[in-house]
PDB file of N, CA and C in Angstrom:
ATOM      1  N   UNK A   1      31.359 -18.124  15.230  1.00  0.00           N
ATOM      2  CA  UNK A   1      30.529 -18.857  16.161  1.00  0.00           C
ATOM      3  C   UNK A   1      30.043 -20.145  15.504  1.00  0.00           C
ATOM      4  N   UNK A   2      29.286 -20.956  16.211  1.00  0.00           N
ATOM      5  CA  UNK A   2      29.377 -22.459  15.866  1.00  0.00           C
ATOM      6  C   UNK A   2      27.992 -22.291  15.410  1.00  0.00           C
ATOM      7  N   UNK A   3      26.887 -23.352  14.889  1.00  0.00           N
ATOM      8  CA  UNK A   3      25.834 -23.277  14.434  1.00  0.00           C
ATOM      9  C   UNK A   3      24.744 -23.071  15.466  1.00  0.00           C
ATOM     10  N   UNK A   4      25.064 -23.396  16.322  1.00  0.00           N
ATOM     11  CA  UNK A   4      24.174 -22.931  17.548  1.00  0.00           C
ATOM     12  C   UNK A   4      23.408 -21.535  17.277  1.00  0.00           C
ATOM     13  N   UNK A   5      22.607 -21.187  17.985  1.00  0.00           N
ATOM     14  CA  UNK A   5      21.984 -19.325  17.404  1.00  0.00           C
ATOM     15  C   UNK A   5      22.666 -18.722  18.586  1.00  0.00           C
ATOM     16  N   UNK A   6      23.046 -17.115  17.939  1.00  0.00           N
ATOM     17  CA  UNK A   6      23.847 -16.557  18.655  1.00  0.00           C
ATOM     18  C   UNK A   6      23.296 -15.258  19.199  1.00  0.00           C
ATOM     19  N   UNK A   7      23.591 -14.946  20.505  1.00  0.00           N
ATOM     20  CA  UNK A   7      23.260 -13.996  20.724  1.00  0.00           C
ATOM     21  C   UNK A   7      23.813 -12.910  20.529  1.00  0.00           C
ATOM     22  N   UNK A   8      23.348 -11.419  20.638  1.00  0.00           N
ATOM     23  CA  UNK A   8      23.671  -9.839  20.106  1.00  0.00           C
ATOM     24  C   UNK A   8      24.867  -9.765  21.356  1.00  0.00           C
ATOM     25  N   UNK A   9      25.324 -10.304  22.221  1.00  0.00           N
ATOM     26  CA  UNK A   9      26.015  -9.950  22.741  1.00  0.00           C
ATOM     27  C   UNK A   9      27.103 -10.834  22.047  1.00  0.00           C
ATOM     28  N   UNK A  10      26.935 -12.024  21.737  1.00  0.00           N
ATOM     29  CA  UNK A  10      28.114 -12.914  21.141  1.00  0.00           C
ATOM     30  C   UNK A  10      28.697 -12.515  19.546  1.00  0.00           C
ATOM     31  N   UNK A  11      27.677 -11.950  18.808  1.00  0.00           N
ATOM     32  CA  UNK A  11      27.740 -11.367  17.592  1.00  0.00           C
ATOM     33  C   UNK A  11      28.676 -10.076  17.643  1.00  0.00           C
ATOM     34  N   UNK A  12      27.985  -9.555  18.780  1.00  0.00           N
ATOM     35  CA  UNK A  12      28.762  -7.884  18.533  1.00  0.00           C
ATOM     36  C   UNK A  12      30.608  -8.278  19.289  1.00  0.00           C
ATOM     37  N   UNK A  13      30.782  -9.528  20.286  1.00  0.00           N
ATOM     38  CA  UNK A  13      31.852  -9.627  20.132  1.00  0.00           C
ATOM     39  C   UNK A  13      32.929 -10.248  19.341  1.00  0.00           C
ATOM     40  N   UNK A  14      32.038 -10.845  18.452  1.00  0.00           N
ATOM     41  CA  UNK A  14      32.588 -11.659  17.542  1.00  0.00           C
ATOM     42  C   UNK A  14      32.958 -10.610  16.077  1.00  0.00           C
ATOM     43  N   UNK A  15      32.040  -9.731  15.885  1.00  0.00           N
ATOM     44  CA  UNK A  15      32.695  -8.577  14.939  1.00  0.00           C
ATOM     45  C   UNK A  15      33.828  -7.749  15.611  1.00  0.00           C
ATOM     46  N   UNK A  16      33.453  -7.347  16.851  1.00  0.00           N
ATOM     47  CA  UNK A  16      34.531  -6.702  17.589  1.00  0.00           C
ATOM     48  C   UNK A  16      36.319  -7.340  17.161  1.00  0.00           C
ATOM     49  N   UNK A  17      36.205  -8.462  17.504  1.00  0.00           N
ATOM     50  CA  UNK A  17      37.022  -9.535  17.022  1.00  0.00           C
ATOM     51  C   UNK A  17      37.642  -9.572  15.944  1.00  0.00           C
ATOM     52  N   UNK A  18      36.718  -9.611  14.768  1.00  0.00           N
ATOM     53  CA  UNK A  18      36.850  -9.512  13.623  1.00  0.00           C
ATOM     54  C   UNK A  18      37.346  -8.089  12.788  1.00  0.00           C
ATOM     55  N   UNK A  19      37.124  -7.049  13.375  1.00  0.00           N
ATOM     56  CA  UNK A  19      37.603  -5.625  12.545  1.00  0.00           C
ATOM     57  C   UNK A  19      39.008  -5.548  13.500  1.00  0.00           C
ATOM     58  N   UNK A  20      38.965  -5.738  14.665  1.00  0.00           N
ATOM     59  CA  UNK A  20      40.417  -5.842  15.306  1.00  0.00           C
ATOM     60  C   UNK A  20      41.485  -6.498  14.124  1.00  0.00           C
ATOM     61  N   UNK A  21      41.107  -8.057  14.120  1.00  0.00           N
ATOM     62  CA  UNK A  21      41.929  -8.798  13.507  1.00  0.00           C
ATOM     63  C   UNK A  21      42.344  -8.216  12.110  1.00  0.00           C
ATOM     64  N   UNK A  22      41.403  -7.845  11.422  1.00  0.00           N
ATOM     65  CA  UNK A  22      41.586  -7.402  10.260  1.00  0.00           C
ATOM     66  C   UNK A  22      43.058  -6.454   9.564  1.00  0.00           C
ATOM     67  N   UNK A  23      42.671  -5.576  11.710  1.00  0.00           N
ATOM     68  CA  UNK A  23      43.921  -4.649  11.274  1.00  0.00           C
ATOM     69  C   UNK A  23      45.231  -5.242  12.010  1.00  0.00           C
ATOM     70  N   UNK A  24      45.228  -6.216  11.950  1.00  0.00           N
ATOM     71  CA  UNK A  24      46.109  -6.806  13.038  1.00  0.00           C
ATOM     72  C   UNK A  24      46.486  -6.957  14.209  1.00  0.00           C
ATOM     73  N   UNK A  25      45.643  -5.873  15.236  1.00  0.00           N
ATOM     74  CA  UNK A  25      45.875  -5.702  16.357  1.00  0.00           C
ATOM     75  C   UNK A  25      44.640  -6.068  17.110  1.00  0.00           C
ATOM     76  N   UNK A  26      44.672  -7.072  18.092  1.00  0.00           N
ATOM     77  CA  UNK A  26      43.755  -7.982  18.635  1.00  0.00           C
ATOM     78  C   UNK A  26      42.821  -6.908  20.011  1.00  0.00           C
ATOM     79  N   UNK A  27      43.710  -5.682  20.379  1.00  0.00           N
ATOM     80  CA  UNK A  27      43.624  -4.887  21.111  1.00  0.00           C
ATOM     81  C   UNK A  27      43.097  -3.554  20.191  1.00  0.00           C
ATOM     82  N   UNK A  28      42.720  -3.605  19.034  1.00  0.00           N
ATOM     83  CA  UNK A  28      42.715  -1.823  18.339  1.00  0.00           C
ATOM     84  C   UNK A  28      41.490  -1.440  19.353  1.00  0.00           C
ATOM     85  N   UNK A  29      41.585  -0.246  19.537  1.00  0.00           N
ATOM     86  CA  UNK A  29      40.108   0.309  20.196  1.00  0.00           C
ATOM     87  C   UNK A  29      39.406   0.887  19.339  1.00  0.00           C
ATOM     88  N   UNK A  30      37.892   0.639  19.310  1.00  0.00           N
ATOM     89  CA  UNK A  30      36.705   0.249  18.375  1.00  0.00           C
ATOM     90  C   UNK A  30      35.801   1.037  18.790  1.00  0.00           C
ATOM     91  N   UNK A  31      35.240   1.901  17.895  1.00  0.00           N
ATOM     92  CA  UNK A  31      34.052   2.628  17.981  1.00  0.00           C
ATOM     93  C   UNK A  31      32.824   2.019  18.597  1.00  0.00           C
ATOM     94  N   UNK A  32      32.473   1.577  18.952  1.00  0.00           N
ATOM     95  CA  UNK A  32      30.766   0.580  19.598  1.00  0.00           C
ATOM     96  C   UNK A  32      29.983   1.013  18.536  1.00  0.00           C
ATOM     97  N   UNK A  33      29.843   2.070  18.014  1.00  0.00           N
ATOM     98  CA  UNK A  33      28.581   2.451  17.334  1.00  0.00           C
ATOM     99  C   UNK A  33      28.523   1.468  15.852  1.00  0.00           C
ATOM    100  N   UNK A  34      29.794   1.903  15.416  1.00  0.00           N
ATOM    101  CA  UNK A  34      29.800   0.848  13.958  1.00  0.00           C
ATOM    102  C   UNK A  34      29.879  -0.549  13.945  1.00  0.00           C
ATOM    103  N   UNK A  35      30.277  -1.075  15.195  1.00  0.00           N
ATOM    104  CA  UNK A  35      30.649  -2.604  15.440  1.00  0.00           C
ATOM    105  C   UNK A  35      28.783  -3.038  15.499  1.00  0.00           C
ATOM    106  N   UNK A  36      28.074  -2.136  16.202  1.00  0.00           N
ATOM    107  CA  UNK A  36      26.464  -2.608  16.620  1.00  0.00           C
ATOM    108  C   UNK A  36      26.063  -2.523  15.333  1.00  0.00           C
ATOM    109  N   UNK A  37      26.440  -1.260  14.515  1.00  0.00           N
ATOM    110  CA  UNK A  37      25.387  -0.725  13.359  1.00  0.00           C
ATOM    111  C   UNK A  37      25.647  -2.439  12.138  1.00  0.00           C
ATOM    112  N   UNK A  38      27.045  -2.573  12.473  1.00  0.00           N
ATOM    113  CA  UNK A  38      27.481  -3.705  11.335  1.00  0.00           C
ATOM    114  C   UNK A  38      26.494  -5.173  11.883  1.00  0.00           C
ATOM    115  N   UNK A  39      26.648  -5.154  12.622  1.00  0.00           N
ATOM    116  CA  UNK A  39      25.574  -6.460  13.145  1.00  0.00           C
ATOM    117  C   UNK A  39      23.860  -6.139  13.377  1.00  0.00           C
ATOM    118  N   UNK A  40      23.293  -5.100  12.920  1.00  0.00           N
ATOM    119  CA  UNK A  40      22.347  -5.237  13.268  1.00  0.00           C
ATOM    120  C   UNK A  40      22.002  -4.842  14.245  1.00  0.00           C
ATOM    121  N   UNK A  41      22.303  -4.196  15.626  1.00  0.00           N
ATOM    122  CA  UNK A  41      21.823  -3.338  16.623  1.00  0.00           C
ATOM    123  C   UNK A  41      21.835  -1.523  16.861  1.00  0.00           C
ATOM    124  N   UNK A  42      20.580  -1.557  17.080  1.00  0.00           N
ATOM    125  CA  UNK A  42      20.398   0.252  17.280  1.00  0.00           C
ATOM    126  C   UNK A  42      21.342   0.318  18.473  1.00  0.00           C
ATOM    127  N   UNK A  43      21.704   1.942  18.261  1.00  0.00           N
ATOM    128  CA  UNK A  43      22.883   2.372  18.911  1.00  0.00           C
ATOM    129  C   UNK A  43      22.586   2.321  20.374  1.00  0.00           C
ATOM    130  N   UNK A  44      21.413   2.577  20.745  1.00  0.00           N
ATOM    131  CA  UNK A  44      21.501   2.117  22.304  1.00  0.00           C
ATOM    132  C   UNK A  44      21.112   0.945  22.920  1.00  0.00           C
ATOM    133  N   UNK A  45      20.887   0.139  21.911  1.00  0.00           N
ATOM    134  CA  UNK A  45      20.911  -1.630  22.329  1.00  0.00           C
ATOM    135  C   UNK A  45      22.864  -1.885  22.338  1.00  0.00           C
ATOM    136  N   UNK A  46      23.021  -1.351  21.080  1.00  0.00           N
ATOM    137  CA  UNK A  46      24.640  -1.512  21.202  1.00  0.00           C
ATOM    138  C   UNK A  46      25.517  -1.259  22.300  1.00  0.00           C
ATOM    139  N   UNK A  47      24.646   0.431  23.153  1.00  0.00           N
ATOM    140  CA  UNK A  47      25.860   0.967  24.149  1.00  0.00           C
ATOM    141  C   UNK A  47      25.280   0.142  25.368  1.00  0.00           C
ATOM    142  N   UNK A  48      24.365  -0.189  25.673  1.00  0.00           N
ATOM    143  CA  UNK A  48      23.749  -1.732  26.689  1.00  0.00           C
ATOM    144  C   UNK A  48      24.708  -2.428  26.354  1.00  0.00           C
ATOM    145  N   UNK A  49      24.832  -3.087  26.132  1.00  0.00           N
ATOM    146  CA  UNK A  49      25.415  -4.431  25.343  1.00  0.00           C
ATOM    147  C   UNK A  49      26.767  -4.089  25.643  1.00  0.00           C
ATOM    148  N   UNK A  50      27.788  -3.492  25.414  1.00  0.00           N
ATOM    149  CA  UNK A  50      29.177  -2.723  25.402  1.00  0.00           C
ATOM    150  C   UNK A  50      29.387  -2.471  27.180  1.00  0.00           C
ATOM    151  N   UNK A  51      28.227  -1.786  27.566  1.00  0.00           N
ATOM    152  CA  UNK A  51      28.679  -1.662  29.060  1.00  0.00           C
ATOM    153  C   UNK A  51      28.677  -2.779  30.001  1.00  0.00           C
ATOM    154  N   UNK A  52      28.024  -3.888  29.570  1.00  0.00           N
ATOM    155  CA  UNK A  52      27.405  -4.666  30.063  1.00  0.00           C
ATOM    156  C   UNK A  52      28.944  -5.816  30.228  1.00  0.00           C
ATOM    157  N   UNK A  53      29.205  -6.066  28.872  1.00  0.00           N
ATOM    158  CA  UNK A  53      30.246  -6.453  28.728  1.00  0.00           C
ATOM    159  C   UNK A  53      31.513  -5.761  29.101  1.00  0.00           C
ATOM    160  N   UNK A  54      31.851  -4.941  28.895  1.00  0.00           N
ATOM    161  CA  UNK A  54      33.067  -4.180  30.090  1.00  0.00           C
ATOM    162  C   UNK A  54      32.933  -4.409  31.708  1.00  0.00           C
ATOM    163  N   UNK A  55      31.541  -4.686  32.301  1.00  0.00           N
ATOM    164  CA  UNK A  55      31.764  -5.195  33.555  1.00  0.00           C
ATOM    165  C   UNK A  55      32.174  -6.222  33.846  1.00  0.00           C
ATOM    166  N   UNK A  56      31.901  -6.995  32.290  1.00  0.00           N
ATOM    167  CA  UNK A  56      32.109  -8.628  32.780  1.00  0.00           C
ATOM    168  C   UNK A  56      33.480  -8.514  32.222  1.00  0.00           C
ATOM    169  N   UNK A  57      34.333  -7.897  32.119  1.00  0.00           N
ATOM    170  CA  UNK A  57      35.834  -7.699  31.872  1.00  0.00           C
ATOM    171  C   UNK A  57      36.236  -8.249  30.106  1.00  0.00           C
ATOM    172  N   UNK A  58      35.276  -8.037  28.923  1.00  0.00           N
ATOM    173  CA  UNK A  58      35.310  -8.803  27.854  1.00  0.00           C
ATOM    174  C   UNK A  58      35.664  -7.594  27.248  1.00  0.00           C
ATOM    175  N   UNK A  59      35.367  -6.520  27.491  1.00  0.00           N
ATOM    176  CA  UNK A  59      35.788  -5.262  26.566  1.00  0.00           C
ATOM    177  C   UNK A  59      36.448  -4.199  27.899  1.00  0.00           C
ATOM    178  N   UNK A  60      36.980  -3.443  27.597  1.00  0.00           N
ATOM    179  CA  UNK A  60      37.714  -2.716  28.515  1.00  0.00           C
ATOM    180  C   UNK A  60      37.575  -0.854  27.501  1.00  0.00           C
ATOM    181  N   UNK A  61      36.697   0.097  28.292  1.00  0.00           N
ATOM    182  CA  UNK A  61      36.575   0.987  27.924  1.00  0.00           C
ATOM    183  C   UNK A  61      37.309   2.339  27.873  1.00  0.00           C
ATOM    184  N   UNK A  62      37.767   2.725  26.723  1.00  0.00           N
ATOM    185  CA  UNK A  62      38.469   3.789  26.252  1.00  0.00           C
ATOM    186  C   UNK A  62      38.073   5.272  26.643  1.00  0.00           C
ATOM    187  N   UNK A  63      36.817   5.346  26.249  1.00  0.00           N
ATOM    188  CA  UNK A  63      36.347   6.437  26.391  1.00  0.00           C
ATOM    189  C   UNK A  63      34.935   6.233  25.622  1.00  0.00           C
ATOM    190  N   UNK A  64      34.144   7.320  25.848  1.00  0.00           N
ATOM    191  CA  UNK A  64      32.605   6.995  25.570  1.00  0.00           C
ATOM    192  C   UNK A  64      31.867   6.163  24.675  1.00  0.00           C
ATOM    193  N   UNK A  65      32.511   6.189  23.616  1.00  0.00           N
ATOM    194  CA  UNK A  65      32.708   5.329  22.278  1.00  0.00           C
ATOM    195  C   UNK A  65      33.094   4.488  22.150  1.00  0.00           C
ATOM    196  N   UNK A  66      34.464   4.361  22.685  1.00  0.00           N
ATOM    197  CA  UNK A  66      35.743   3.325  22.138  1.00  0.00           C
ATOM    198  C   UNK A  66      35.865   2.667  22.896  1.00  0.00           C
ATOM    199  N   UNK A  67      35.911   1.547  22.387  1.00  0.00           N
ATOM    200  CA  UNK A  67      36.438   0.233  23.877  1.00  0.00           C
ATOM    201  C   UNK A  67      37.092  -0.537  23.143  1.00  0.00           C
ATOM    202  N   UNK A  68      37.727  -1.903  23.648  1.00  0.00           N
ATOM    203  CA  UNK A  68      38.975  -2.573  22.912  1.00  0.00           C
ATOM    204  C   UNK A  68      38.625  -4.453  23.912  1.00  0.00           C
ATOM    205  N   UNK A  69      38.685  -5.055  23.307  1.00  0.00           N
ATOM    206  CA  UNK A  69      38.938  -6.184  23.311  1.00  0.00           C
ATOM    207  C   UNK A  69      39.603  -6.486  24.479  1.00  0.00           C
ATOM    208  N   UNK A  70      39.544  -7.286  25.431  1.00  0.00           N
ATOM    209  CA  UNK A  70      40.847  -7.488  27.029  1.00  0.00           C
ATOM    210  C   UNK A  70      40.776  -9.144  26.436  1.00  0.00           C
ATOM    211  N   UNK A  71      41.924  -9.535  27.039  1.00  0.00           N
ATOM    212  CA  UNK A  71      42.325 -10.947  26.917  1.00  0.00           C
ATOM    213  C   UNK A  71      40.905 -12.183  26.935  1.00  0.00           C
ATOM    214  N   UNK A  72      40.420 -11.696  28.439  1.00  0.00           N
ATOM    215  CA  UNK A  72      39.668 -12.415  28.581  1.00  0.00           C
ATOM    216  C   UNK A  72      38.414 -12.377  27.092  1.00  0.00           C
ATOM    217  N   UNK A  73      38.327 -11.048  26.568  1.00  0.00           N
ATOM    218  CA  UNK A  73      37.263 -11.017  25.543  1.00  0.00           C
ATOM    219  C   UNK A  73      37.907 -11.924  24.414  1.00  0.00           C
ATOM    220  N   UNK A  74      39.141 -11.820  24.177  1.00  0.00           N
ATOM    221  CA  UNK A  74      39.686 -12.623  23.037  1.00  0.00           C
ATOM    222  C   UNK A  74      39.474 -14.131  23.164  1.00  0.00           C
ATOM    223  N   UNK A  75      39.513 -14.572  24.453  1.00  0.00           N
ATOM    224  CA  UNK A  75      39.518 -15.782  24.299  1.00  0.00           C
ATOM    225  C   UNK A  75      38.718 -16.314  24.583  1.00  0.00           C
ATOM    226  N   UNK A  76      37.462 -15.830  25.189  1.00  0.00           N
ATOM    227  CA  UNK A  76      35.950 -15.879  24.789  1.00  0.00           C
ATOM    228  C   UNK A  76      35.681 -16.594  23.103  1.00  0.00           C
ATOM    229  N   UNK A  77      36.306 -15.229  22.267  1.00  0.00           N
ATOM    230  CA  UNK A  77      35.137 -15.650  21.017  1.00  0.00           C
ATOM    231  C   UNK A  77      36.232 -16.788  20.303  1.00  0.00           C
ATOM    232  N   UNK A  78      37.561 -16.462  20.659  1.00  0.00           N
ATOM    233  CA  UNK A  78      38.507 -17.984  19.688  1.00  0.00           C
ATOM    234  C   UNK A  78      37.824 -19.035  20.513  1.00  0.00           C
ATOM    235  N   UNK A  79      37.231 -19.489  22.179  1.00  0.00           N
ATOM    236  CA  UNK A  79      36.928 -20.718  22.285  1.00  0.00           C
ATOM    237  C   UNK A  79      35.192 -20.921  22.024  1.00  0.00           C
ATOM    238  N   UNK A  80      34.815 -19.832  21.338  1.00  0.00           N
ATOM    239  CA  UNK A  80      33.218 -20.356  20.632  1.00  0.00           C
ATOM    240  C   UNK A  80      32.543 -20.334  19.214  1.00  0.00           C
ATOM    241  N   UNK A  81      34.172 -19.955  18.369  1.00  0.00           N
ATOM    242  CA  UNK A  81      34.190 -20.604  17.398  1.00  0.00           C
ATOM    243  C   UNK A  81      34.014 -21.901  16.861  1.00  0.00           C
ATOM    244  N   UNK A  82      33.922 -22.067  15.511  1.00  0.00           N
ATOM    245  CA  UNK A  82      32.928 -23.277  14.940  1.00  0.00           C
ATOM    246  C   UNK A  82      34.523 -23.997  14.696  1.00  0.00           C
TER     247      UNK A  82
END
């Protein structure tokens, strides 16, 4: 993200982002709990935050836990990078 201050929703998709990439797959499906715990949010600010964003089509949900990155989420955080 750019220097601007960021919000817990832009953070947690921007790690989301980031442990994907790591393993190479822009799509891996991601625990919510460790992606929040790594940024700084309690687990039910995290699962807010996660559902909230799956409506707005940025994460796409797996199952209770796990959700995964959708196109539209990817290209969210590559166009609000610094």
């Amino acid at each position: 993200m750019n220097q601007k201050g960021t919000t817990p929703d832009e953070q947690l998709m921007s790690k989301f982002y980031q442990i994907a990439m790591e393993s190479g797959d822009p799509y891996l499906p991601i625990d919510y709990r460790g992606v929040g715990k790594a940024v700084g949010l309690k687990e039910t600010a995290a699962k807010n935050i996660v559902k909230h964003l799956a409506q707005a089509n940025f994460l796409r949900k797996i199952d209770e836990t796990t959700f995964h990155l959708t196109p539209h989420g990817c290209n969210f955080v590559l166009n609000n990078r610094a």
